[in-house]
Protein backbone atom coordinates (compact mmCIF):
# COMPACT_ATOMS: atom_id res chain seq x y z
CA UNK A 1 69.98 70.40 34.38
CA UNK A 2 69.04 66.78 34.82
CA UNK A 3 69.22 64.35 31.61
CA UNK A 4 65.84 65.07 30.64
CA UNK A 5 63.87 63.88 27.08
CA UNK A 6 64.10 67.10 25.42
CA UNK A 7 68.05 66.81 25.19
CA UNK A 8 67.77 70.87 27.17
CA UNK A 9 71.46 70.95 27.97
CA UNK A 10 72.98 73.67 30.60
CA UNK A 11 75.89 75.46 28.86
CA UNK A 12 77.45 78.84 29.23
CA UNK A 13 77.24 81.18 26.21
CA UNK A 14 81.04 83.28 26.33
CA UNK A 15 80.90 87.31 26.56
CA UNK A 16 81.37 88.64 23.12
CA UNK A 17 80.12 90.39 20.45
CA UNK A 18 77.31 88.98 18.38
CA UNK A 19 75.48 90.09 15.36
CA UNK A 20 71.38 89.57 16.24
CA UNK A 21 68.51 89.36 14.20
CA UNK A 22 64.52 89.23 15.20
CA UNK A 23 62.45 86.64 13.33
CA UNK A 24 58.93 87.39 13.64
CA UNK A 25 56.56 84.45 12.81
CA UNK A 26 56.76 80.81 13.23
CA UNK A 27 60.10 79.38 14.61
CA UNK A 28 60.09 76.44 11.83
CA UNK A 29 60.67 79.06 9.47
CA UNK A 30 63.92 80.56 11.56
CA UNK A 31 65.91 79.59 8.28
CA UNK A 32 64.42 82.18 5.88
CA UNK A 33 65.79 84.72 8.44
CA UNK A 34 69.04 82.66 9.43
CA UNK A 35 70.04 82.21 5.62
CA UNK A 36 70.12 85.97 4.74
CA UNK A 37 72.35 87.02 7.85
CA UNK A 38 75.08 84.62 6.69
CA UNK A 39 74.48 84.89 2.42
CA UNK A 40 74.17 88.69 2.66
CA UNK A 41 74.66 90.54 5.95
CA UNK A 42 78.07 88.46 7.27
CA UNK A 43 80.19 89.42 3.83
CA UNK A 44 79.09 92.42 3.86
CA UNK A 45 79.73 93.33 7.11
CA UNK A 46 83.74 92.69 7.08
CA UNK A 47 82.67 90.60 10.29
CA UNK A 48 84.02 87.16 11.32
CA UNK A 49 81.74 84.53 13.22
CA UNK A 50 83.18 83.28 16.28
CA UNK A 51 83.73 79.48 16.65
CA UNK A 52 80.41 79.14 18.84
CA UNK A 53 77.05 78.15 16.91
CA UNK A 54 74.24 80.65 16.71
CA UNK A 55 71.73 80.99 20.03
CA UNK A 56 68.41 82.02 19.71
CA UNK A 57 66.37 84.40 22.70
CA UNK A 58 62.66 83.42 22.67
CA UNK A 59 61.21 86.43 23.09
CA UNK A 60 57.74 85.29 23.29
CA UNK A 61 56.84 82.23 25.15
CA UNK A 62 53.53 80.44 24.70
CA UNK A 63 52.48 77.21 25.90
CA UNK A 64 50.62 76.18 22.86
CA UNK A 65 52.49 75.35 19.21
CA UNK A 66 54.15 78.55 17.14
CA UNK A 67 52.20 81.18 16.59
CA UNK A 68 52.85 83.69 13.69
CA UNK A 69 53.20 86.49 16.08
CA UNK A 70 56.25 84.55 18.05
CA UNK A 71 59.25 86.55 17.75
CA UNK A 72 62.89 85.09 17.93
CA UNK A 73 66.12 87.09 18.45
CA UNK A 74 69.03 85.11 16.97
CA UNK A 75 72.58 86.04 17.57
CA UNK A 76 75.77 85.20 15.48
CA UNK A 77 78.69 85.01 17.79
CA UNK A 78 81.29 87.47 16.36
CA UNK A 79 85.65 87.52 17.09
């Protein structure tokens, strides 16, 4: 991908398992889904995240600005 003003990157995500989550509503409000998977779900779980950030799958797509019915999947890398 050419430098662009967006800062869009090309990377490769690594094969692994992940821990994913669907956020339904507007992507600004990603945290108040992100927060819970690491306060409550992660300890729980006996999981550890790998050393790669979360990634996010844009399920819906729409040209305009978010939209409550957008829905995100976000995955937590796991060793």
């Amino acid at each position: 991908v050419a430098a662009n003003p967006q800062g869009v990157v090309e990377a490769i995500i690594p094969a692994g398992r992940c821990a994913r989550v669907r956020h339904e509503g507007l992507r600004e409000h990603l945290g108040q889904t992100i927060y819970p998977l690491y306060r409550d779900w992660l300890p729980a779980s006996g999981e550890t995240p790998r050393d790669f950030p979360l990634f996010f799958h844009y399920v819906t797509v729409n040209p305009g600005p978010d939209s409550e019915d957008d829905i995100t999947d976000i995955y937590l890398p796991l060793r």
